[in-house]
N, C-alpha and C. Protein backbone atom coordinates (compact mmCIF):
# COMPACT_ATOMS: atom_id res chain seq x y z
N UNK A 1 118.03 88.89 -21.31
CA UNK A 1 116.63 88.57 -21.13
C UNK A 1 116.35 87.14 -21.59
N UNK A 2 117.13 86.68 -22.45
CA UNK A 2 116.84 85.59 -23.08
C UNK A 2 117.48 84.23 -21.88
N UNK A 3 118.39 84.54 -21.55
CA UNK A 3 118.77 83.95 -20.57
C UNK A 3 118.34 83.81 -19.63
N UNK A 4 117.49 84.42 -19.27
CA UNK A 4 116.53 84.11 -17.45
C UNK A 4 115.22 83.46 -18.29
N UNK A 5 114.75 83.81 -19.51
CA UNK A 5 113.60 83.28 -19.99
C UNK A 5 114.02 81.64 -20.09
N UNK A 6 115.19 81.32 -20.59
CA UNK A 6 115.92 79.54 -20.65
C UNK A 6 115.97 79.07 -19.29
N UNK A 7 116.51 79.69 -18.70
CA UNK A 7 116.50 79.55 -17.23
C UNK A 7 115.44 79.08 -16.56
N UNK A 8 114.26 80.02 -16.69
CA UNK A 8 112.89 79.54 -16.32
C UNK A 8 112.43 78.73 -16.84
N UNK A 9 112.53 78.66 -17.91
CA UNK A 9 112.15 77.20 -18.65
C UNK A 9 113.06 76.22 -17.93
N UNK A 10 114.05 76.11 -17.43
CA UNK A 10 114.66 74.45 -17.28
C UNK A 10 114.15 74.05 -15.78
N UNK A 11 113.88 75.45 -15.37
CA UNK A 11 113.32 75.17 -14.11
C UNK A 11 112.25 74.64 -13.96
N UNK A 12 111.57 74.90 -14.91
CA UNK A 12 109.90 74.49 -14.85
C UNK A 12 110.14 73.29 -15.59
N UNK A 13 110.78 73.22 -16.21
CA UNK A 13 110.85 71.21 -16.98
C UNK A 13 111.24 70.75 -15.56
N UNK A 14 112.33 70.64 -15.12
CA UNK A 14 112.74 69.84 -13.91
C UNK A 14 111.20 69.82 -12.83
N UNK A 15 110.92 71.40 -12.45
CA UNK A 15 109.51 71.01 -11.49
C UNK A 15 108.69 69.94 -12.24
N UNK A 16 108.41 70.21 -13.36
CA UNK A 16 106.96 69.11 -14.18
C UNK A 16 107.50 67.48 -14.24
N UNK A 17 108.85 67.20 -14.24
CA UNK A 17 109.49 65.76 -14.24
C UNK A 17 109.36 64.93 -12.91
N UNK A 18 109.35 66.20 -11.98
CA UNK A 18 108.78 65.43 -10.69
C UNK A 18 107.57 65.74 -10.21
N UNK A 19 107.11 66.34 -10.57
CA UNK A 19 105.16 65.97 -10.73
C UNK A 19 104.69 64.90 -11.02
N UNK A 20 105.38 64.14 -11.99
CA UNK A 20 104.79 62.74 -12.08
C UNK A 20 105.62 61.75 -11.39
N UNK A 21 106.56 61.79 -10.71
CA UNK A 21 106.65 60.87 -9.65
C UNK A 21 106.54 60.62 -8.73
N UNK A 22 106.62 59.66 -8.25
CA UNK A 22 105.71 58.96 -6.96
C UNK A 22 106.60 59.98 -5.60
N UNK A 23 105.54 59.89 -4.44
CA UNK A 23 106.27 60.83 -3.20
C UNK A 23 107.50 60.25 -2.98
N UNK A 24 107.62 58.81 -2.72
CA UNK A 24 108.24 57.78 -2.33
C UNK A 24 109.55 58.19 -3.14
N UNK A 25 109.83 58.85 -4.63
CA UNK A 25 110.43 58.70 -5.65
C UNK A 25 111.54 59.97 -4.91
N UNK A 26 110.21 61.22 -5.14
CA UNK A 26 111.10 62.57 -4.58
C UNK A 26 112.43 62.77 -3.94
N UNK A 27 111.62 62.07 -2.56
CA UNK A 27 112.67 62.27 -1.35
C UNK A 27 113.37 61.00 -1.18
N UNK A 28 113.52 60.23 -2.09
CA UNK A 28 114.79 59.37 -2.11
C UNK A 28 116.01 59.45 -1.53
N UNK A 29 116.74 59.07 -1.09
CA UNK A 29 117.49 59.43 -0.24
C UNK A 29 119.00 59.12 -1.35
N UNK A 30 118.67 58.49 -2.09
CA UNK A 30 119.93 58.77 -3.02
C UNK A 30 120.19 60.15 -3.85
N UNK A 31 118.67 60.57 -4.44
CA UNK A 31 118.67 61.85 -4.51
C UNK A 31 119.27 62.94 -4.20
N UNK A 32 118.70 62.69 -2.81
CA UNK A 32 119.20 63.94 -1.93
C UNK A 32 120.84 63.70 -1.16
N UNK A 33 121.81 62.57 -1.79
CA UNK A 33 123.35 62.60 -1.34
C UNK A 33 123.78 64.01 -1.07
N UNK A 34 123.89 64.74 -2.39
CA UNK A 34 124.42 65.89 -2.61
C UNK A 34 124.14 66.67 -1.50
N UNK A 35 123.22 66.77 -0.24
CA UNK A 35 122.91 67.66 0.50
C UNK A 35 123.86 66.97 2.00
N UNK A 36 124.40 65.58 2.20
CA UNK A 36 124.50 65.43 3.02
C UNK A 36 126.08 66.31 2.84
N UNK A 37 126.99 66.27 2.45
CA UNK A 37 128.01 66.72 2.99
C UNK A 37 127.92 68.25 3.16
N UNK A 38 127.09 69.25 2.37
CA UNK A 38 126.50 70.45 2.42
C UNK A 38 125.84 70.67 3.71
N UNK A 39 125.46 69.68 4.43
CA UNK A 39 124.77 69.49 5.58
C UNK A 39 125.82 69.58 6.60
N UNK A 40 126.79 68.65 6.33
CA UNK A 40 128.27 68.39 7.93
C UNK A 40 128.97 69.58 7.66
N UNK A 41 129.17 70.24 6.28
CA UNK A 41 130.28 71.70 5.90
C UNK A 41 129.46 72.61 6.55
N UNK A 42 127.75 72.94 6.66
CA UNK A 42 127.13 74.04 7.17
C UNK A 42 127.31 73.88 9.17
N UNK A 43 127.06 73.06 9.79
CA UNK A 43 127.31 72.77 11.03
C UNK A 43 128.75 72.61 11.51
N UNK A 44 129.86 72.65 10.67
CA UNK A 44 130.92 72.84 11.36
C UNK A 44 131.19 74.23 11.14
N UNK A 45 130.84 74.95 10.07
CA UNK A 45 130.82 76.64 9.48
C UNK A 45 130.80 77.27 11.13
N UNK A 46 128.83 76.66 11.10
CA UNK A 46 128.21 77.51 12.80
C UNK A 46 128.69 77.51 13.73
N UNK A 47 129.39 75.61 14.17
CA UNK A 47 130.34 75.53 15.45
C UNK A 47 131.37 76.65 15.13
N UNK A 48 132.29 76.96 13.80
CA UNK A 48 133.67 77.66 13.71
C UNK A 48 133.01 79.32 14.56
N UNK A 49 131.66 79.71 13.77
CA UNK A 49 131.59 81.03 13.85
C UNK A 49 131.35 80.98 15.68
N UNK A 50 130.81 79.99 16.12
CA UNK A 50 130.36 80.40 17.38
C UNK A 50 131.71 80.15 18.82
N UNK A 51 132.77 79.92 18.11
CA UNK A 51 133.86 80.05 18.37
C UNK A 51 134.30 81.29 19.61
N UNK A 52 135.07 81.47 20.48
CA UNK A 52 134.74 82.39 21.00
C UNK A 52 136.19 82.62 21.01
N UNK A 53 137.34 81.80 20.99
CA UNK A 53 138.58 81.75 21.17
C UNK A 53 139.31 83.12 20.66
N UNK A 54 138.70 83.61 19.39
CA UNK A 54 139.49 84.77 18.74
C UNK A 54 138.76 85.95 19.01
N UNK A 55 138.28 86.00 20.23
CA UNK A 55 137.34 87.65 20.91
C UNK A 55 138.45 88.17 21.15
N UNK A 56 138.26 90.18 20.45
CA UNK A 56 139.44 90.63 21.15
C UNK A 56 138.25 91.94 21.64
N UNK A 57 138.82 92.33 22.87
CA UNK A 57 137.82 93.25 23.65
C UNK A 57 137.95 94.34 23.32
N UNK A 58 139.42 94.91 21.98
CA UNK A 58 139.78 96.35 22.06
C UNK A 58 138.71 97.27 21.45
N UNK A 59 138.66 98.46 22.41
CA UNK A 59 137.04 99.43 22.04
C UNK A 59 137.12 100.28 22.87
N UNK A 60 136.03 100.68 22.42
CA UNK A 60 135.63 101.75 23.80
C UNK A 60 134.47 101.05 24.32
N UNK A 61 134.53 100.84 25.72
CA UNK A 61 133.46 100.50 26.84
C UNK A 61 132.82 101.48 27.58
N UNK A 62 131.06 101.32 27.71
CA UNK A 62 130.37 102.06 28.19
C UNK A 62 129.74 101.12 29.48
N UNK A 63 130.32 101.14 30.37
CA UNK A 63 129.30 100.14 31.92
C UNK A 63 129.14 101.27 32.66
N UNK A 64 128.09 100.44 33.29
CA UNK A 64 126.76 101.31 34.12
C UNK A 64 126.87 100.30 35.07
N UNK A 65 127.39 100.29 36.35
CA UNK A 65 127.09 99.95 37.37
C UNK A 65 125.37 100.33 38.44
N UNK A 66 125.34 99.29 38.43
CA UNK A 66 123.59 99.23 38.94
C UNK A 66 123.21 99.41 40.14
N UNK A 67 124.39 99.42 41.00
CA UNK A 67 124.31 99.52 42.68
C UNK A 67 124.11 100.97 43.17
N UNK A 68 124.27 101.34 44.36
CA UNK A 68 124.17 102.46 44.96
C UNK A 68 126.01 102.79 45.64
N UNK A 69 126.31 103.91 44.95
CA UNK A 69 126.01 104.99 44.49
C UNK A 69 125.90 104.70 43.09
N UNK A 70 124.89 105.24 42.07
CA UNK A 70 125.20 104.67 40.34
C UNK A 70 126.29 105.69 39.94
N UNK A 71 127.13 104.55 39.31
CA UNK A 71 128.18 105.02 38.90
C UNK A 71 128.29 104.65 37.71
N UNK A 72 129.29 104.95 36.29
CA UNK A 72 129.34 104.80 35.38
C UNK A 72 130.65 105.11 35.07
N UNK A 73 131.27 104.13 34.34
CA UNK A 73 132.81 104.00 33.44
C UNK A 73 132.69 104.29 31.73
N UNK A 74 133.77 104.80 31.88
CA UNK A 74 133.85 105.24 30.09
C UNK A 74 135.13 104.64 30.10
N UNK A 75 135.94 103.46 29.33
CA UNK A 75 136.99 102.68 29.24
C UNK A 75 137.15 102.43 28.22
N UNK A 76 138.40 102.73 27.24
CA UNK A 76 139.32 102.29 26.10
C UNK A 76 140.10 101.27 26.48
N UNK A 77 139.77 100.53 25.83
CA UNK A 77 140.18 98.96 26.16
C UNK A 77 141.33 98.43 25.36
N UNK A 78 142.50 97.63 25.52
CA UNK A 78 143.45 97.23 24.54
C UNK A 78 143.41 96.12 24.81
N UNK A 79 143.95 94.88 23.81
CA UNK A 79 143.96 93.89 24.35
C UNK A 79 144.88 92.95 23.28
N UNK A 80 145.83 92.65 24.35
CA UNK A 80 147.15 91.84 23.67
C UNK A 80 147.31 90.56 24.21
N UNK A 81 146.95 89.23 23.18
CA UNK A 81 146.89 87.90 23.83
C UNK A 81 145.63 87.51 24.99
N UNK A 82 145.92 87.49 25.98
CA UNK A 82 144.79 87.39 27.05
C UNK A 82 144.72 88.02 27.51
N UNK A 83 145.83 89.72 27.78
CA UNK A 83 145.87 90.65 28.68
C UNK A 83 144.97 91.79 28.12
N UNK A 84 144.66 92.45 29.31
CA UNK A 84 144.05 93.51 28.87
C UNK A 84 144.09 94.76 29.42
N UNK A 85 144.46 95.98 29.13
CA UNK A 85 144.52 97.26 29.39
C UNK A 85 143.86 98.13 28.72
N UNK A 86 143.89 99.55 29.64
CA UNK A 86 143.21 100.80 29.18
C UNK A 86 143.07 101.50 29.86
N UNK A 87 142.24 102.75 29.81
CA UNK A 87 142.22 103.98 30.30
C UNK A 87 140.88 104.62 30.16
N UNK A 88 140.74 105.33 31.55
CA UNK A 88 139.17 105.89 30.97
C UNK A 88 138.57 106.75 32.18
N UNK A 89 137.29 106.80 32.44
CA UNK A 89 136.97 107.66 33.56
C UNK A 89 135.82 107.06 34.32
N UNK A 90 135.86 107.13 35.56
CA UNK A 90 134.46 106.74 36.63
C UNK A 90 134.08 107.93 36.99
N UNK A 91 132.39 107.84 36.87
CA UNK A 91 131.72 108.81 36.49
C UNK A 91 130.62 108.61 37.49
N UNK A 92 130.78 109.82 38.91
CA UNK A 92 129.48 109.47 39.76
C UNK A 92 128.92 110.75 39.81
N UNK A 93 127.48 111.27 39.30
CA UNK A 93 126.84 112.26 39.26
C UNK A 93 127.80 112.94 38.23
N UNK A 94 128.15 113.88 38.58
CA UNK A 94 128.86 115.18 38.14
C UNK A 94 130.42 115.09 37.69
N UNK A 95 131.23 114.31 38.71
CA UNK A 95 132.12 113.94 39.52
C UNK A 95 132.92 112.87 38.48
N UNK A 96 133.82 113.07 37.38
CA UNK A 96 134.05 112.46 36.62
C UNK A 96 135.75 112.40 37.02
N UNK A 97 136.61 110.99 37.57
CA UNK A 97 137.70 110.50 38.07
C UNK A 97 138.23 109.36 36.96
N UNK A 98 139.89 109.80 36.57
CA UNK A 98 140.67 109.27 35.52
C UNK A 98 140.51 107.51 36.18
N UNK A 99 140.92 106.87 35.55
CA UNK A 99 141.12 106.00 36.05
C UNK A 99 141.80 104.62 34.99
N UNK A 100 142.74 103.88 35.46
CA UNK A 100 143.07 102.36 34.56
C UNK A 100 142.75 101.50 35.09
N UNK A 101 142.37 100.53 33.65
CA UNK A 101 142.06 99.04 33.97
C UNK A 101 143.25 98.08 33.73
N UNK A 102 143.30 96.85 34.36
CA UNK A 102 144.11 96.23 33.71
C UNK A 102 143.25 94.55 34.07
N UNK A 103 143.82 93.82 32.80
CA UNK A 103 142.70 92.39 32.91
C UNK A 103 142.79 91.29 32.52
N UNK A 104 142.34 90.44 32.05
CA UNK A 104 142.67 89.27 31.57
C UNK A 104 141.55 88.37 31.19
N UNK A 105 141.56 87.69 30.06
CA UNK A 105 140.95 86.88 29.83
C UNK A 105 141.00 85.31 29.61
N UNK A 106 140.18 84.59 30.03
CA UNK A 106 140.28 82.89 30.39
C UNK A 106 139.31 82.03 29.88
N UNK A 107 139.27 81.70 28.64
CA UNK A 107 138.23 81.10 28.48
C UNK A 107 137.20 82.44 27.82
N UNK A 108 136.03 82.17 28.33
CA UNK A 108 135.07 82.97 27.74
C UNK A 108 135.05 84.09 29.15
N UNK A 109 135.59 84.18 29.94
CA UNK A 109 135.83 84.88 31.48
C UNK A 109 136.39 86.20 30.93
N UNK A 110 135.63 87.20 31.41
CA UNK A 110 136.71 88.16 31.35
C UNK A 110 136.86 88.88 32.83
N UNK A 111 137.80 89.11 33.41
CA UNK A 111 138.01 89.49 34.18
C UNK A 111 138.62 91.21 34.40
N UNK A 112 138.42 91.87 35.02
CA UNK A 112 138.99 93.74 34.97
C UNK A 112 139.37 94.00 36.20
N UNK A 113 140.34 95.09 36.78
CA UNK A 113 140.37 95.90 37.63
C UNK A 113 140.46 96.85 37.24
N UNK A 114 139.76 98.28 37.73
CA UNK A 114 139.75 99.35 37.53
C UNK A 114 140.11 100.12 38.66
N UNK A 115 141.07 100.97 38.13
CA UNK A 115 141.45 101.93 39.51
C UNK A 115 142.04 103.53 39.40
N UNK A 116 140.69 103.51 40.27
CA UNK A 116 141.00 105.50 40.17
C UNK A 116 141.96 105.62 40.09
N UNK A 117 142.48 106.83 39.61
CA UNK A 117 143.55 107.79 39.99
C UNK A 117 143.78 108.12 41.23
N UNK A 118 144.42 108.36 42.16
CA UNK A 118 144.65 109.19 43.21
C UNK A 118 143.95 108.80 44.20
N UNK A 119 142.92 107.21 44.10
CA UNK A 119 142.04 106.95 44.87
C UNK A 119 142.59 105.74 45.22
N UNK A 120 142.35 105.33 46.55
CA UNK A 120 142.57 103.70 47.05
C UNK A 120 141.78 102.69 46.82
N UNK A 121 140.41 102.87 45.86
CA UNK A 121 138.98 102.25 45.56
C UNK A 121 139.70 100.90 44.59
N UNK A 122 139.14 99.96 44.57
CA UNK A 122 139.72 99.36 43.29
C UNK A 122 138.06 98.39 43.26
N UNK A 123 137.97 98.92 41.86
CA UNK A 123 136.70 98.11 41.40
C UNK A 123 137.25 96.72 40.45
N UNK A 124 136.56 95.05 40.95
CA UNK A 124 136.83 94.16 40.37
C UNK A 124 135.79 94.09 38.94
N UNK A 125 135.82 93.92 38.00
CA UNK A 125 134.53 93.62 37.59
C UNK A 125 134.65 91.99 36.18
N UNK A 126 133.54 91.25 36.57
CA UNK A 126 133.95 90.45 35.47
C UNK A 126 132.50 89.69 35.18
N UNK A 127 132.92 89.32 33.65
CA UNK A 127 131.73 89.34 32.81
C UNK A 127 132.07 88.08 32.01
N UNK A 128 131.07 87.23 31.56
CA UNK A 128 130.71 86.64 30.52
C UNK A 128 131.02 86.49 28.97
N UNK A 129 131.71 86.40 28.27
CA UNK A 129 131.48 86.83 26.90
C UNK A 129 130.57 85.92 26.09
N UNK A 130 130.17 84.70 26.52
CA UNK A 130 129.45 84.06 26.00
C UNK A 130 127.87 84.90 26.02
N UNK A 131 127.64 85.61 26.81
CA UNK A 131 126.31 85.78 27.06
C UNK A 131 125.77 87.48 26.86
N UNK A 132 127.17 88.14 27.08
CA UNK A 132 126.83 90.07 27.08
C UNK A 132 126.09 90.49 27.50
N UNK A 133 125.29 89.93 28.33
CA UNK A 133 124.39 90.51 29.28
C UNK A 133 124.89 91.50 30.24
N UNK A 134 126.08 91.42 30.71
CA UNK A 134 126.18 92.04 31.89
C UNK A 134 127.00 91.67 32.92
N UNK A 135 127.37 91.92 33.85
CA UNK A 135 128.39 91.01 35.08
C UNK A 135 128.12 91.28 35.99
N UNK A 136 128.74 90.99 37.01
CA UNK A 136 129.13 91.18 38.94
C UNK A 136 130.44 92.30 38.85
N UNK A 137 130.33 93.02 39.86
CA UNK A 137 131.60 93.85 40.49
C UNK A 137 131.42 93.76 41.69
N UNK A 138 132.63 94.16 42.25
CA UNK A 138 132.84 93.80 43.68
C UNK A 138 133.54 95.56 43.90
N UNK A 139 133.30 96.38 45.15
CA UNK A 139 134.42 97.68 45.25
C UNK A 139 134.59 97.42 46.55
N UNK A 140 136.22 97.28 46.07
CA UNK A 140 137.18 97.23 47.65
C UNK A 140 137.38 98.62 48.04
N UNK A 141 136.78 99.24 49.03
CA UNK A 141 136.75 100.79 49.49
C UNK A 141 138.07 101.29 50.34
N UNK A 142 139.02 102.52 50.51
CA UNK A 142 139.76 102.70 50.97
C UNK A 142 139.56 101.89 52.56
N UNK A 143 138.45 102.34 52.93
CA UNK A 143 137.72 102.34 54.35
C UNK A 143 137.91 100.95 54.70
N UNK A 144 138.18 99.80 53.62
CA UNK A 144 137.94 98.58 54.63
C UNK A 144 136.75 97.99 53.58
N UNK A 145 135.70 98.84 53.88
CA UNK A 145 134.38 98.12 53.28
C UNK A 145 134.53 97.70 51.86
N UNK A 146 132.96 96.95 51.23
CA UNK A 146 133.22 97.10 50.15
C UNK A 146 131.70 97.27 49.71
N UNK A 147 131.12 97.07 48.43
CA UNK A 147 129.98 96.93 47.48
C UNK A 147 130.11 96.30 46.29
N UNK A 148 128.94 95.40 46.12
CA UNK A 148 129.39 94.53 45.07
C UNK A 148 127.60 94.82 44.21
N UNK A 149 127.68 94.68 42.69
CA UNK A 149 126.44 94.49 42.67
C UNK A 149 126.33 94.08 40.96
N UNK A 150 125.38 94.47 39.99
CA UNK A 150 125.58 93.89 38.65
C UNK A 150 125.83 95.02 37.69
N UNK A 151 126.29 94.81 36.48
CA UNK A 151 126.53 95.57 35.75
C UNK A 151 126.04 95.28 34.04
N UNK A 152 126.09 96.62 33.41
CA UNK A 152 125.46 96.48 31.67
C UNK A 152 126.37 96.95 30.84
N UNK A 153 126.78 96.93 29.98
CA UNK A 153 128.12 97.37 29.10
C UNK A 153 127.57 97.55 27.88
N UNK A 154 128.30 98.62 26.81
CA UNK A 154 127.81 98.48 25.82
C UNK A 154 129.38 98.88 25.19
N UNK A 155 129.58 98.15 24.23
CA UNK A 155 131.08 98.42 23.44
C UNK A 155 130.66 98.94 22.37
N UNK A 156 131.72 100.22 21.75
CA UNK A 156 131.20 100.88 20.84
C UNK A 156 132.79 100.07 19.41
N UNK A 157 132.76 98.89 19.40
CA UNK A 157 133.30 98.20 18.31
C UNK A 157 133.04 96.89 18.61
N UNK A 158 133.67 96.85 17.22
CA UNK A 158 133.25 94.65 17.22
C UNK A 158 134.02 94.24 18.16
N UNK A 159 133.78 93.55 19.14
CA UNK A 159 134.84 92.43 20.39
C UNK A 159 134.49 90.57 18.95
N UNK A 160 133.80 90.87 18.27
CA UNK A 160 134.19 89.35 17.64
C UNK A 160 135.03 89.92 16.81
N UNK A 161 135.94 90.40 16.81
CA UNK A 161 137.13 90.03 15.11
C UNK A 161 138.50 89.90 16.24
N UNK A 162 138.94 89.07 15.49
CA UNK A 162 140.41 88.44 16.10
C UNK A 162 141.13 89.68 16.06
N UNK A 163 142.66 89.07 16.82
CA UNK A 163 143.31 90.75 17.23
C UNK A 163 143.94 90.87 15.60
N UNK A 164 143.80 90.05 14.03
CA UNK A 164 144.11 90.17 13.11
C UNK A 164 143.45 90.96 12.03
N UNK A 165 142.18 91.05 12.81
CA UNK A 165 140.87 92.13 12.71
C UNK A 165 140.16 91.44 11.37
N UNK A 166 140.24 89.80 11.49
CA UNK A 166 139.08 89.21 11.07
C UNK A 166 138.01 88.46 11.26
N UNK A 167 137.16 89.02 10.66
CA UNK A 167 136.05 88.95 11.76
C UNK A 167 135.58 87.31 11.64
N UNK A 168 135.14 87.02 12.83
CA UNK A 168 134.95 85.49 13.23
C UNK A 168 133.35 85.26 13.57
C-alpha cells in the first residue's frame, strides 16, 4: 500500500513540474527522443504482424457456395509448404457426397480443387487471404457445361499461426 501511495506521489510531483512550464517547454522535441525509436520498433512490430507469408490454412472449412444449385462443403484442410490437401463432403439439400481437395498457395492467392467422389464435377475455387471475405468458383460439369459464382467460408481454427503453430 505504501508503495502505490510513493508512486502516486512521484507522479503527481512530475505532473506539477510541468505545470509551470511554458507549452513551448512540454513538447520539446528533445524531450520526447525517447519516443522516437519506440515509434520505428511499434510500426515495424504492425508491418511484421500484418505479414501474411506464415498463413497456414490447416482446419476445418465451412463454404457456402452462393449460386444455384446452393451447395455447401465441409473440408479438413492440411497444408504443407504451399500445398494443400484434404478431405470432406459437398452438401446439396439432403444429398451429402465425399469428396478431396487438393491446392496451393501463391502469395496471398489461395487456390483449391475439389472433387467428388465417383463424380466427374470438379469445383475450382479460389480466395483471397488478404481480405476473407469470400471468393469465385468456377464448376466444370461432367456434361461439358459449367457454373461459376461467389463464395463465404468460415474456418473453424487459426489460418494465422505458421505451420510451427506460432502465432503471427
Amino acid at each position: 500500500m505504501i508503495c502505490k501511495i510513493l508512486l502516486c506521489i512521484a507522479v503527481f510531483a512530475c505532473l506539477l513540474s510541468q505545470a509551470e512550464a511554458l507549452p513551448s517547454e512540454m513538447m520539446d522535441s528533445g524531450r520526447l527522443d525517447f519516443l522516437g525509436d519506440f515509434s520505428e520498433q511499434m510500426q515495424n512490430d504492425i508491418h511484421a504482424d500484418n505479414s501474411m507469408q506464415d498463413v497456414n490454412v490447416t482446419g476445418a472449412w465451412f463454404i457456402e457456395l452462393l449460386g444455384e444449385p446452393q451447395e455447401k462443403m465441409k473440408l479438413y484442410l492440411f497444408q504443407n509448404g504451399s500445398l494443400i490437401s484434404g478431405q470432406g463432403e459437398i452438401i446439396e439439400g439432403e444429398i451429402a457426397r465425399t469428396a478431396t481437395a487438393r491446392g496451393s498457395i501463391s502469395g496471398l492467392e489461395m487456390s483449391l480443387n475439389v472433387l467428388p467422389v465417383g463424380a466427374a464435377d470438379s469445383y475450382d475455387l479460389n480466395l483471397s487471404l488478404s481480405s476473407l471475405a469470400g471468393g469465385h468458383y468456377i464448376v466444370r460439369q461432367a456434361d461439358g457445361g459449367s457454373r461459376s459464382g461467389s463464395f463465404t467460408f468460415a474456418v473453424s481454427a487459426n489460418i494465422f499461426k505458421s505451420a510451427s503453430g506460432r502465432e503471427i
